[in-house]
C-alpha atoms as a PDB file:
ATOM      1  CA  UNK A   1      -5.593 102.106 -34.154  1.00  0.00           C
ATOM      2  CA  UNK A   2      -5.690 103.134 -37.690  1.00  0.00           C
ATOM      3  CA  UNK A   3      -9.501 102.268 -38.023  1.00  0.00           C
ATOM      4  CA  UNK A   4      -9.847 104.386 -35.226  1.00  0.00           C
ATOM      5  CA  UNK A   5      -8.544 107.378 -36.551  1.00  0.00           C
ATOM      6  CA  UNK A   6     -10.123 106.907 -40.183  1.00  0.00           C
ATOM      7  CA  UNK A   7     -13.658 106.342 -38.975  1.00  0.00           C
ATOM      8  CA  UNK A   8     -13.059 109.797 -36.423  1.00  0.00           C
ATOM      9  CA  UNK A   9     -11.524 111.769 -39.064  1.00  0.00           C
ATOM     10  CA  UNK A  10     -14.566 110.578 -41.491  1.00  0.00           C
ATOM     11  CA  UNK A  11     -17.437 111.384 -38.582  1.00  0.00           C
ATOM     12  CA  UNK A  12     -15.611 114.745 -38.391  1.00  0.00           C
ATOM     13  CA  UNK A  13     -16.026 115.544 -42.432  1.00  0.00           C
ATOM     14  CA  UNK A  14     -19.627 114.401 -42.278  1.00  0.00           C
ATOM     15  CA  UNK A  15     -20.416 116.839 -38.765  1.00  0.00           C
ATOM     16  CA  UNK A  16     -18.807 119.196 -40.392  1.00  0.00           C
ATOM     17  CA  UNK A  17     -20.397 119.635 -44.051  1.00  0.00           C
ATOM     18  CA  UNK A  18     -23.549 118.668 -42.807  1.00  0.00           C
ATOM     19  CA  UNK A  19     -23.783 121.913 -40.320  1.00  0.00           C
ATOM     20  CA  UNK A  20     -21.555 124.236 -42.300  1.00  0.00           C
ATOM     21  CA  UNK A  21     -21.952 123.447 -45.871  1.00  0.00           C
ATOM     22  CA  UNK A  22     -20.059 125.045 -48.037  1.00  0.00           C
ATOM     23  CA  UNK A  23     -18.794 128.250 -46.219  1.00  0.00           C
ATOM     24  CA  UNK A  24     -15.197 129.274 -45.954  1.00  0.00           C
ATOM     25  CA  UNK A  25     -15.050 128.023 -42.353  1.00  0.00           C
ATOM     26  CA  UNK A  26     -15.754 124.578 -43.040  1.00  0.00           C
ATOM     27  CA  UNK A  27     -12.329 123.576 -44.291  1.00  0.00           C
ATOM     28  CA  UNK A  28     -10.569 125.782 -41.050  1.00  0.00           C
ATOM     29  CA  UNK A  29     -12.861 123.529 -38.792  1.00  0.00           C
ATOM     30  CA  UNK A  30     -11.699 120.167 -40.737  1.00  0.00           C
ATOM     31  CA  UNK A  31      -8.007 120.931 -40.264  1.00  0.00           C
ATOM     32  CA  UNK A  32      -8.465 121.629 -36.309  1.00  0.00           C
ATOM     33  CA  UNK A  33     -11.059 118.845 -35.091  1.00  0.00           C
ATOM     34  CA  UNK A  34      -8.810 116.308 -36.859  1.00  0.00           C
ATOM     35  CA  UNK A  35      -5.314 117.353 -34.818  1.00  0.00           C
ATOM     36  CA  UNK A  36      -6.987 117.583 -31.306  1.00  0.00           C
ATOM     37  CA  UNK A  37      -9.110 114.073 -32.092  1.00  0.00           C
ATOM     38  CA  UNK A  38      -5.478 112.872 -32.781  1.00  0.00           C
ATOM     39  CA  UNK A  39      -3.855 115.028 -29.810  1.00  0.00           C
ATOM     40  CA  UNK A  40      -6.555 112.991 -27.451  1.00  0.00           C
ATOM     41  CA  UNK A  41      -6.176 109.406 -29.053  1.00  0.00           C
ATOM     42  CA  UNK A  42      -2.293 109.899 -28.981  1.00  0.00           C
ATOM     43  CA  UNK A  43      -2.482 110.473 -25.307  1.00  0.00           C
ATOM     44  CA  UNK A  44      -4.832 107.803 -24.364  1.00  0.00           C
ATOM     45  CA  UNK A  45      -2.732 105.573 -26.150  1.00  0.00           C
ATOM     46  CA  UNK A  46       0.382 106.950 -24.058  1.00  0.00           C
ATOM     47  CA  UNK A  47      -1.288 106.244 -20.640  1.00  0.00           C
ATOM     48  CA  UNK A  48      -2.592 102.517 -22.032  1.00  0.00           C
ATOM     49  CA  UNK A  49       1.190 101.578 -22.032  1.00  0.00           C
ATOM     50  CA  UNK A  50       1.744 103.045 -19.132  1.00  0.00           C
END
């Protein structure tokens, strides 16, 4: 599971600074893409128990 989340968070930092560069919103965008990929993994991991 932690592979999982290291190679999403790591796609997410390359989307990112490839389309926004360096602008201010680049950083905001890193800190919420992160939380809801690990809002949605969370869950699906929830209902796999299940």
């Amino acid at each position: 599971m932690l592979i999982l989340i290291w190679f999403v968070v790591c796609i997410i930092l390359y989307l990112v600074q490839k389309n926004l560069g360096n602008s201010g919103h680049a950083l905001e965008l890193f800190a919420l893409l992160p939380a809801l990929d690990l809002f949605f993994i969370d869950t699906l991991s929830r209902k796999a128990k299940k």
